[in-house]
C-alpha atoms as a PDB file:
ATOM      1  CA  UNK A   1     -30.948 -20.706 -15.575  1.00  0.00           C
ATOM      2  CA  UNK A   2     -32.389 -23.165 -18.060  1.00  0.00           C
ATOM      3  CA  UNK A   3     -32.333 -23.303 -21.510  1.00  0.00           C
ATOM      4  CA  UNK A   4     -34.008 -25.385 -24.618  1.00  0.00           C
ATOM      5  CA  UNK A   5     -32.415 -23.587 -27.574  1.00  0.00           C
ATOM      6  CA  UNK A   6     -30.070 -25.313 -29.698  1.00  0.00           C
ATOM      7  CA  UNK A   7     -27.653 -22.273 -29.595  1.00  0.00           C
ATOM      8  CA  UNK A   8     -28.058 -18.450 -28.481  1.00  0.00           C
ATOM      9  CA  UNK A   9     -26.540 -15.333 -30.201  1.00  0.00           C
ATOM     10  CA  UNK A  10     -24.355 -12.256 -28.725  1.00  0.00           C
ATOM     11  CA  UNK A  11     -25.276  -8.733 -29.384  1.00  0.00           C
ATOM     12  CA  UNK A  12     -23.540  -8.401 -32.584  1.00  0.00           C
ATOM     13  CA  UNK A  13     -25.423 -11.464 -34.226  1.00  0.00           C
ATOM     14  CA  UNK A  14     -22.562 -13.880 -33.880  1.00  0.00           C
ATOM     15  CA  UNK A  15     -23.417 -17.626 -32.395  1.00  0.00           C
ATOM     16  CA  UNK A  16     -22.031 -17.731 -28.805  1.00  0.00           C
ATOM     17  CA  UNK A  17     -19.783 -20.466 -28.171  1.00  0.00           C
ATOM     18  CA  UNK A  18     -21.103 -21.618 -24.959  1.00  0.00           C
ATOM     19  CA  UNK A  19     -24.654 -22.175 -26.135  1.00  0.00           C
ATOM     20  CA  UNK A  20     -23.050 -24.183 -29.037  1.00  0.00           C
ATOM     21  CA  UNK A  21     -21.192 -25.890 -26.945  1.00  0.00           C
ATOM     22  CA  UNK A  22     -24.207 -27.001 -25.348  1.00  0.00           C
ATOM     23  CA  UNK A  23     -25.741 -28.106 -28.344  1.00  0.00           C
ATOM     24  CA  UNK A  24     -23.306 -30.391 -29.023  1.00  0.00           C
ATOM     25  CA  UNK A  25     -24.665 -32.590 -27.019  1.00  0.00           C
ATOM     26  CA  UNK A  26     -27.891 -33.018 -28.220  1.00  0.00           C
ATOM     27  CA  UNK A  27     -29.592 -31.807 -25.212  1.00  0.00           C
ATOM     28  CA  UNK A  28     -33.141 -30.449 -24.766  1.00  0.00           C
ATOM     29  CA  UNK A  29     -32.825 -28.956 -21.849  1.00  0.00           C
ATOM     30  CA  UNK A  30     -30.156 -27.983 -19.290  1.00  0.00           C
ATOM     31  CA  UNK A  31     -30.123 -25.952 -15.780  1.00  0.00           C
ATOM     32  CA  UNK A  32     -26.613 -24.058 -15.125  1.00  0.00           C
ATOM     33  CA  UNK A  33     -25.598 -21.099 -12.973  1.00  0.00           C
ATOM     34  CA  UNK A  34     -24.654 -17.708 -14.213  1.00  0.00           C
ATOM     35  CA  UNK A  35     -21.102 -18.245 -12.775  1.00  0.00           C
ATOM     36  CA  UNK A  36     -20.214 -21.915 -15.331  1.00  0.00           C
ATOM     37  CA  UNK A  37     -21.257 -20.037 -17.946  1.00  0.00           C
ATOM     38  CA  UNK A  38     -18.629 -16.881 -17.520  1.00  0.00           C
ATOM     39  CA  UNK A  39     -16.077 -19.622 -16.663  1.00  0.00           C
ATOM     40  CA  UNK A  40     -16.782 -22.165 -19.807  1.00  0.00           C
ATOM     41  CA  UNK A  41     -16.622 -18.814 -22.061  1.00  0.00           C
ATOM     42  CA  UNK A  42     -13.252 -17.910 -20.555  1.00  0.00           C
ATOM     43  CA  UNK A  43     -14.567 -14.567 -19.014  1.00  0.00           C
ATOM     44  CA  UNK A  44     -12.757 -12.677 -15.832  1.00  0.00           C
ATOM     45  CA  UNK A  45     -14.152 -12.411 -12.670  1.00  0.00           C
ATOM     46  CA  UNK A  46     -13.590  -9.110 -10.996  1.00  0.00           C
ATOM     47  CA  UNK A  47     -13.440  -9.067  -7.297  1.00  0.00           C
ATOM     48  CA  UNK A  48     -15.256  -6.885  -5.033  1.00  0.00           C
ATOM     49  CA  UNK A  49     -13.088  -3.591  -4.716  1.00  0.00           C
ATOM     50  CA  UNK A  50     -15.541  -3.398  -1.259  1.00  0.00           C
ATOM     51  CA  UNK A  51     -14.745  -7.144   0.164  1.00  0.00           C
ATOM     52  CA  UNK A  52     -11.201  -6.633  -0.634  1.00  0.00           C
ATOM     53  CA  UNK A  53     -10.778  -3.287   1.307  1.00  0.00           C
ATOM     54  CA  UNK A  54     -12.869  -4.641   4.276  1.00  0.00           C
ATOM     55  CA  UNK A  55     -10.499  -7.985   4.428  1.00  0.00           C
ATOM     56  CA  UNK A  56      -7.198  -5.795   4.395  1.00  0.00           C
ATOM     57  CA  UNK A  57      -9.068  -3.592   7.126  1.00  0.00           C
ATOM     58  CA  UNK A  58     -10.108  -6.689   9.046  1.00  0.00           C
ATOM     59  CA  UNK A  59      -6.573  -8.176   9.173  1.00  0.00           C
ATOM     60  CA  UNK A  60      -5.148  -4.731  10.048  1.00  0.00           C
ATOM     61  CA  UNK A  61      -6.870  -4.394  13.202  1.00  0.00           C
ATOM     62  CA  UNK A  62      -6.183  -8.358  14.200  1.00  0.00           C
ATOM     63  CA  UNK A  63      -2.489  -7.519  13.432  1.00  0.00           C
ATOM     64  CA  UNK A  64      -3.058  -4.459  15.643  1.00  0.00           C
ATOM     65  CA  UNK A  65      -4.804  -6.449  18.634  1.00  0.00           C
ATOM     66  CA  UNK A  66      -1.918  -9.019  18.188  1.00  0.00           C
ATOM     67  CA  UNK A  67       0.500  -6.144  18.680  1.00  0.00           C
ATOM     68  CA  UNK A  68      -1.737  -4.728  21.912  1.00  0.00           C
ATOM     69  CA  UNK A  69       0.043  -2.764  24.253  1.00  0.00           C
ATOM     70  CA  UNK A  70       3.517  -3.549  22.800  1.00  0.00           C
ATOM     71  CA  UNK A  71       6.362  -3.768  25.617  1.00  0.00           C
ATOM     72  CA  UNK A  72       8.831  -5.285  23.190  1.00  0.00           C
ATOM     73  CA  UNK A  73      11.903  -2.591  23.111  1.00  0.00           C
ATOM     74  CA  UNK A  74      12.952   0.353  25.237  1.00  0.00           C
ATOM     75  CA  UNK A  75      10.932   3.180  23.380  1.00  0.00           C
ATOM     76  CA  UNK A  76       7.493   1.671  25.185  1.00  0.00           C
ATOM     77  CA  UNK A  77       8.645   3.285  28.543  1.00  0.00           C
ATOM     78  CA  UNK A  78       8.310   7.071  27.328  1.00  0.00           C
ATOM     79  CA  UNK A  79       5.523   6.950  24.679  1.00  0.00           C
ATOM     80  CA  UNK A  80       1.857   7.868  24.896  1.00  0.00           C
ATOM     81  CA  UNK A  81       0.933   6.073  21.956  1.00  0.00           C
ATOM     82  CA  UNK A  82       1.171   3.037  19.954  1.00  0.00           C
ATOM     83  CA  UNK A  83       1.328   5.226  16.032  1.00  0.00           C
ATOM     84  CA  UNK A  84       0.970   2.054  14.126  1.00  0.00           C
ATOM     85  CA  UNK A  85       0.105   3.779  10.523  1.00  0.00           C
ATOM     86  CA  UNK A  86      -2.909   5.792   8.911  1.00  0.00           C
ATOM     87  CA  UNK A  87      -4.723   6.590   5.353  1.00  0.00           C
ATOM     88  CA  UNK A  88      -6.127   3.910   2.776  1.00  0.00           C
ATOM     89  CA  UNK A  89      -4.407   0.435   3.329  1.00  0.00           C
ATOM     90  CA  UNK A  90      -6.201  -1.121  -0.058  1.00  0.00           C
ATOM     91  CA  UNK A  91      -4.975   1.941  -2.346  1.00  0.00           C
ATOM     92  CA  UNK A  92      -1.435   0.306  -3.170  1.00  0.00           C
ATOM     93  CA  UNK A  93       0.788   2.842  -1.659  1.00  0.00           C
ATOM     94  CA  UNK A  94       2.885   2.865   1.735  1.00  0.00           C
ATOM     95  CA  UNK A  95       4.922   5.665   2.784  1.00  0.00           C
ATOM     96  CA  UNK A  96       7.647   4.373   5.356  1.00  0.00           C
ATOM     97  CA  UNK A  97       8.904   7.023   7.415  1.00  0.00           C
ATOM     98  CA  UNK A  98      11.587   6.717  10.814  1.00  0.00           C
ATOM     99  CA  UNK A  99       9.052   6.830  13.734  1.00  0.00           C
ATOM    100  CA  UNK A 100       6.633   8.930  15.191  1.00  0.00           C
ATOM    101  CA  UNK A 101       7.634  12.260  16.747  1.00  0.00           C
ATOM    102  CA  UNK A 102       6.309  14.662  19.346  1.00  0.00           C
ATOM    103  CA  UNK A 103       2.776  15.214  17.958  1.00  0.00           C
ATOM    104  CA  UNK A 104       2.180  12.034  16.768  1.00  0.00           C
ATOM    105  CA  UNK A 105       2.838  10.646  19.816  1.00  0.00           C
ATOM    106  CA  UNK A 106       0.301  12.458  21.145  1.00  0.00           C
ATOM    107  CA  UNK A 107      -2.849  12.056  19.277  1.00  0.00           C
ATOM    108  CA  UNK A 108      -1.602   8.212  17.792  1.00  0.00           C
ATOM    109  CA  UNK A 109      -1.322   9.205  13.939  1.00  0.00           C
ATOM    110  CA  UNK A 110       1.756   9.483  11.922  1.00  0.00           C
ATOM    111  CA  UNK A 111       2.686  12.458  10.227  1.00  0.00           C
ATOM    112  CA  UNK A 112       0.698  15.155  11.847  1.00  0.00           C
ATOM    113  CA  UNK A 113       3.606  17.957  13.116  1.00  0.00           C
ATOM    114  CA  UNK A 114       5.573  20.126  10.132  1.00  0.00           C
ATOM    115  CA  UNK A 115       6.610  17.305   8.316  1.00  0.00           C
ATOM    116  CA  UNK A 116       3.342  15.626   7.920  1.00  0.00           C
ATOM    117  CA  UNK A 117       2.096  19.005   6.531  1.00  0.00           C
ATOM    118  CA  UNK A 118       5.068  19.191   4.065  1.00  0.00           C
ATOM    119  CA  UNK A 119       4.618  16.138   2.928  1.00  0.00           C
ATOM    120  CA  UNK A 120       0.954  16.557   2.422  1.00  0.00           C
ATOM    121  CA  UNK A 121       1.833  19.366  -0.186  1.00  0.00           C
ATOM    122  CA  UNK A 122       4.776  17.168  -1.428  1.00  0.00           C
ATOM    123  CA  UNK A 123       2.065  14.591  -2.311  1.00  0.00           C
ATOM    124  CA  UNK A 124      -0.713  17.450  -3.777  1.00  0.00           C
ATOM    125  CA  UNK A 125       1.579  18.048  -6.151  1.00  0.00           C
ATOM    126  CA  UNK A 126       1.858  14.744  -7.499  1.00  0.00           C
ATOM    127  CA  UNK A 127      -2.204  14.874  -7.386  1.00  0.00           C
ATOM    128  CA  UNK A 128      -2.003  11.795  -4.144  1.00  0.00           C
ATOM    129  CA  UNK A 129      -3.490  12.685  -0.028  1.00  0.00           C
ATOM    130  CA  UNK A 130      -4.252  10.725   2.855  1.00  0.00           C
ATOM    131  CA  UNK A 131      -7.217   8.587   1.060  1.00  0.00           C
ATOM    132  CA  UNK A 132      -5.105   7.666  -1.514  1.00  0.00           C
ATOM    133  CA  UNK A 133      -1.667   6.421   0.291  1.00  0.00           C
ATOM    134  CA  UNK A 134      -0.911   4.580   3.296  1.00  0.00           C
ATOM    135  CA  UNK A 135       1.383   5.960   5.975  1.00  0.00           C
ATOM    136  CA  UNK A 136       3.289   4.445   8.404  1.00  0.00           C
ATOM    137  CA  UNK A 137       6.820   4.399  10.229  1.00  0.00           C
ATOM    138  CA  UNK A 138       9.904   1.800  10.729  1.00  0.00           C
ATOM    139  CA  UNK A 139       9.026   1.965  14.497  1.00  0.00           C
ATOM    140  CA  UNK A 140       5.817   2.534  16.400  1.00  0.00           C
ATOM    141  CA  UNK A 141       6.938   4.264  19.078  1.00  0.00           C
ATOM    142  CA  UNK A 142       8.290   7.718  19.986  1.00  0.00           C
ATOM    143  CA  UNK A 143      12.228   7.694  20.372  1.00  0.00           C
ATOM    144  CA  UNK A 144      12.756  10.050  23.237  1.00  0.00           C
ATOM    145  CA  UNK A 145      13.974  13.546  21.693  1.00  0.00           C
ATOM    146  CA  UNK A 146      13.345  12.177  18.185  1.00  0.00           C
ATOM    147  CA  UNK A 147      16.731  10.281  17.777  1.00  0.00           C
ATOM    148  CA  UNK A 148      17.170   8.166  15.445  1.00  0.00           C
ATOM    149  CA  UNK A 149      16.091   4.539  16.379  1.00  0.00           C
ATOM    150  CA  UNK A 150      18.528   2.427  17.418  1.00  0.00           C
ATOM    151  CA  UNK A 151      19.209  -0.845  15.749  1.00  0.00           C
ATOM    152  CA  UNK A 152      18.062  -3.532  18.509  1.00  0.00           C
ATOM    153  CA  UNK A 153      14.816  -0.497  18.387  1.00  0.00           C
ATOM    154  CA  UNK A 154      14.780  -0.989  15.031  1.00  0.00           C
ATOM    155  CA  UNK A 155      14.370  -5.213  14.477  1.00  0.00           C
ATOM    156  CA  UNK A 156      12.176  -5.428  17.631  1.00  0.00           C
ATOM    157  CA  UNK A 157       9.291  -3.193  16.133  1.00  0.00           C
ATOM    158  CA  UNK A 158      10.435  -4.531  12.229  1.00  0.00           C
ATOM    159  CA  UNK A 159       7.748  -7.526  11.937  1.00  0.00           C
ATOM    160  CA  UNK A 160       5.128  -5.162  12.429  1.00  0.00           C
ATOM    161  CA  UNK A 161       5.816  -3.667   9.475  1.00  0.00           C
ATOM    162  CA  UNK A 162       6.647  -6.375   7.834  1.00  0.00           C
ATOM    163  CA  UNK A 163       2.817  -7.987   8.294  1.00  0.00           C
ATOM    164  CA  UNK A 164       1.496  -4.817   7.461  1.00  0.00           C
ATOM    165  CA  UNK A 165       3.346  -4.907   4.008  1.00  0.00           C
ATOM    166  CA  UNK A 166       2.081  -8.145   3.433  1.00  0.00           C
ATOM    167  CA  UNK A 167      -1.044  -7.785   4.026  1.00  0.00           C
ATOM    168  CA  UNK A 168      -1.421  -4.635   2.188  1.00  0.00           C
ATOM    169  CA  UNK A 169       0.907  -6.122  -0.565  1.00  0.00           C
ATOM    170  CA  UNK A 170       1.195  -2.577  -1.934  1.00  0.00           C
ATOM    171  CA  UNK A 171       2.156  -1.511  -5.639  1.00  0.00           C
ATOM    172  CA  UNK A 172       4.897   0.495  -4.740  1.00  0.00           C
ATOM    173  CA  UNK A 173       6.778   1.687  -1.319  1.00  0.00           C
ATOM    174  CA  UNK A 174       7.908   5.159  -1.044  1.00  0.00           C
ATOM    175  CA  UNK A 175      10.623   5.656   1.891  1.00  0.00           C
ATOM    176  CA  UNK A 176      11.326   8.506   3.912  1.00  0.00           C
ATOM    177  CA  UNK A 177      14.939   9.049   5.063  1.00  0.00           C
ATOM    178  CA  UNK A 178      17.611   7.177   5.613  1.00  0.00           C
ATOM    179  CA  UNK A 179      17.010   5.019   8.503  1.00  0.00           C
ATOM    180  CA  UNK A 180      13.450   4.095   6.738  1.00  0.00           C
ATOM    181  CA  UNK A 181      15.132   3.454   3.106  1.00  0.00           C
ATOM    182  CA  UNK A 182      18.215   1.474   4.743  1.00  0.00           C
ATOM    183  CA  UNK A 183      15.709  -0.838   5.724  1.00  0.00           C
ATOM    184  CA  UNK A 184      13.375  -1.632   3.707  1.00  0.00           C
ATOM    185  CA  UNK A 185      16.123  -1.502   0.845  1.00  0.00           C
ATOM    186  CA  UNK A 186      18.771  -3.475   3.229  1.00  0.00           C
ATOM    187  CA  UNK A 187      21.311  -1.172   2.387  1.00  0.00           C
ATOM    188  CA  UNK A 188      23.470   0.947   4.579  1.00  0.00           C
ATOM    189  CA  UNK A 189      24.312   3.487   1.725  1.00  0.00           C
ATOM    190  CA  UNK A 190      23.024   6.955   2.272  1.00  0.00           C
ATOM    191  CA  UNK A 191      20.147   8.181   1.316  1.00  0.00           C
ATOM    192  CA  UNK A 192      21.767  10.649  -1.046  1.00  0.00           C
ATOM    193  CA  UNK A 193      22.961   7.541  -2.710  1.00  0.00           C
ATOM    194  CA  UNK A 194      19.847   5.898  -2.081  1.00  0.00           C
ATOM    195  CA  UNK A 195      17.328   8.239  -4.108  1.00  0.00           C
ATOM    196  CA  UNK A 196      17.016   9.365  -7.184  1.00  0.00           C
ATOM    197  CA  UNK A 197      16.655   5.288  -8.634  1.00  0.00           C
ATOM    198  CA  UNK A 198      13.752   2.567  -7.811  1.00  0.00           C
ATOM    199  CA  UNK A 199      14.858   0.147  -5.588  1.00  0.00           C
ATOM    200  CA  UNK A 200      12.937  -3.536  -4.330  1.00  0.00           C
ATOM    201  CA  UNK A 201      11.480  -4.924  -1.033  1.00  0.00           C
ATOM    202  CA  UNK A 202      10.888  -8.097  -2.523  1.00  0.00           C
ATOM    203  CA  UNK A 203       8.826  -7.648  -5.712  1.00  0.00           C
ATOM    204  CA  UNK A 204       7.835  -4.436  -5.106  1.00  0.00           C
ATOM    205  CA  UNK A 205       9.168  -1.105  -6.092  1.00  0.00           C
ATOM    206  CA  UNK A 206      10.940   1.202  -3.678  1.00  0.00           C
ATOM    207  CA  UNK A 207      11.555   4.652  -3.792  1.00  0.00           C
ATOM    208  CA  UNK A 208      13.630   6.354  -1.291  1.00  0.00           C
ATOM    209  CA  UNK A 209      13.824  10.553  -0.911  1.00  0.00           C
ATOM    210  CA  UNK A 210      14.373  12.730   1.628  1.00  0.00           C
ATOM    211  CA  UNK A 211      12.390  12.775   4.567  1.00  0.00           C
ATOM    212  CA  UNK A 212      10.255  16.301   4.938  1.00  0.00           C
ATOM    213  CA  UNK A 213      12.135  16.888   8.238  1.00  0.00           C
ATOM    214  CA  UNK A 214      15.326  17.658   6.197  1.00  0.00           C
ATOM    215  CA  UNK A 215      13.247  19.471   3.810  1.00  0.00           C
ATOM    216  CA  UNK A 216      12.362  22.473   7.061  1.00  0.00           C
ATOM    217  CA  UNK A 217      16.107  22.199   7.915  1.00  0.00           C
ATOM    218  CA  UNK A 218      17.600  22.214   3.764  1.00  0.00           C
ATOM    219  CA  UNK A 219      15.823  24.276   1.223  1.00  0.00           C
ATOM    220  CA  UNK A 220      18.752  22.540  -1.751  1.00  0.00           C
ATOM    221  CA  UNK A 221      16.926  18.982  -0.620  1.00  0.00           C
ATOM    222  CA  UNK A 222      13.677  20.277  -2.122  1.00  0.00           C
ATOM    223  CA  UNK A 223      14.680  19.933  -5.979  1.00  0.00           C
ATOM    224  CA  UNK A 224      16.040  16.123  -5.607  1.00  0.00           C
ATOM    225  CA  UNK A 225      12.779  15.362  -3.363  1.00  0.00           C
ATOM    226  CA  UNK A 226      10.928  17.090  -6.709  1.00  0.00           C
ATOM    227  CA  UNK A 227      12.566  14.865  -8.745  1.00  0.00           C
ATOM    228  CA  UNK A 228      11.996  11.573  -7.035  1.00  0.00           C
ATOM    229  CA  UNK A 229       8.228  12.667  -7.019  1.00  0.00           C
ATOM    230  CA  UNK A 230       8.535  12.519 -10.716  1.00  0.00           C
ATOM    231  CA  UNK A 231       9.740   9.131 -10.713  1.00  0.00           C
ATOM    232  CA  UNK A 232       6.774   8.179  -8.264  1.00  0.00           C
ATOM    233  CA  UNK A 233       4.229   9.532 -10.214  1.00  0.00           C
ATOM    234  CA  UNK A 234       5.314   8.134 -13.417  1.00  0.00           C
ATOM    235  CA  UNK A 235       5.715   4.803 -11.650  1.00  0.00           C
ATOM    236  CA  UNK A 236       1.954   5.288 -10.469  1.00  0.00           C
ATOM    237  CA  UNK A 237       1.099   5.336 -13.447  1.00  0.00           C
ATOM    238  CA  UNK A 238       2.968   2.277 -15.554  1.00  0.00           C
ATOM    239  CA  UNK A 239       1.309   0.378 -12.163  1.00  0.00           C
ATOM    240  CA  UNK A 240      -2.273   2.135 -12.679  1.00  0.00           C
ATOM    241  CA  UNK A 241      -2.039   3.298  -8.855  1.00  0.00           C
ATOM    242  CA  UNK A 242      -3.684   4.479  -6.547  1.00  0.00           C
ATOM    243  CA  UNK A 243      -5.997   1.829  -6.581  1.00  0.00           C
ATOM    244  CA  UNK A 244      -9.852   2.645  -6.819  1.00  0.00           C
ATOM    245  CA  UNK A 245     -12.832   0.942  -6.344  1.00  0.00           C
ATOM    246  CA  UNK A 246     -13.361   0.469 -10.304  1.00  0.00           C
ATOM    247  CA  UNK A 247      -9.683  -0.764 -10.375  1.00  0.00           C
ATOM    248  CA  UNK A 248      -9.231  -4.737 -10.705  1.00  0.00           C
ATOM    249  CA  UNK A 249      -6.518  -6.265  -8.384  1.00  0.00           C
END
């Protein structure tokens, strides 16, 4: 771009300070790119919603060839498949559940039996779904009857998670259950204890509720779960998540 005026004017008339800052030096002529410009006037550059959703996909599946055919605890001797998470990774949410069960062992997605369809209404009402969140578990694998993982389970599978978080680096975590909530929160409280206040992994916000398994089993668990979806969705919006492709990050 060249230019051989001694100073330009904006839309409403006024003298724009770059092009005056130009004159100032008593130049006839100068050659610049489109990007000084926005930088000498102080403007913001808004990143590609597109380049940033394609890096935190591209760094996904590295993390997820790193992790391969994972023999790194027990649980890999009775599994089918490696469930390591599903949904929008760039949309600021993750859902942390306990571990895959009997269905999601089967097809490789989490959340697919009776809880994953509670917990797809649990999130209509609060106007999120699969595009909009990203779920995974504490544990990849199946634990054989759907036990709770055990502890040494637990800490072997934990960095995957962990490298998922940060490369996601999500607005806000919502836990499901206790063994999910415990640790992500590092707590050993119970979840009833747990819920009903906004917790941290880090910098980011945590919010731990009931998983939708106790939900079939305990109608009384579906008011407190209610609740906690309050808190979520008024967190959502303080934080301006989910994020969109017109969002900025």
């Amino acid at each position: 771009m060249s230019c051989n005026n001694r100073s330009r004017t904006g839309e409403a008339g006024r003298a724009d300070p770059f092009w005056n800052s130009v004159a100032s030096f008593d130049l006839d002529e100068i050659f610049v790119l489109p990007g000084w410009i926005s930088k000498l006037r102080g403007e913001r550059s808004i990143p590609d919603r597109n380049v940033i959703s394609q890096s935190i996909d591209s760094e996904l599946k590295a993390l997820k060839t790193r992790v391969g055919d994972c023999s790194g605890c027990r649980l890999s001797a009775e599994r089918n498949s490696i469930v390591f998470g599903g949904g929008n990774p760039a949309a600021g949410i993750v859902i942390i559940g306990e571990g895959p069960g009997a269905n999601e062992d089967k097809v490789g997605k989490p959340f697919v039996g009776r809880a994953g369809k509670l917990l797809d209404r649990i999130l209509g009402a609060i106007d999120l779904d699969r595009t909009s969140v990203y779920i995974t578990n504490i544990v990849k694998c199946r634990p054989p009857g759907n036990r709770t993982p055990s502890r040494d389970e637990t800490a072997a599978c934990l960095w995957i998670l962990e490298e998922q978080i940060k490369i996601m680096n999500p607005g806000v975590i919502l836990t499901l259950g206790a063994p999910a909530s415990r640790t992500i929160i590092g707590s050993t409280d119970g979840i009833g204890k747990l819920r009903g206040s906004i917790h941290r992994y880090g910098e980011i916000p945590v919010i731990p509720t009931y998983h939708p398994a106790a939900l079939l089993r305990t109608d009384a668990l579906r008011r407190p779960v209610w609740e906690d979806m309050k808190m979520l969705k008024q967190l959502l919006r303080e934080l301006g998540l989910p994020r969109t492709e017109q969002d900025q990050v």
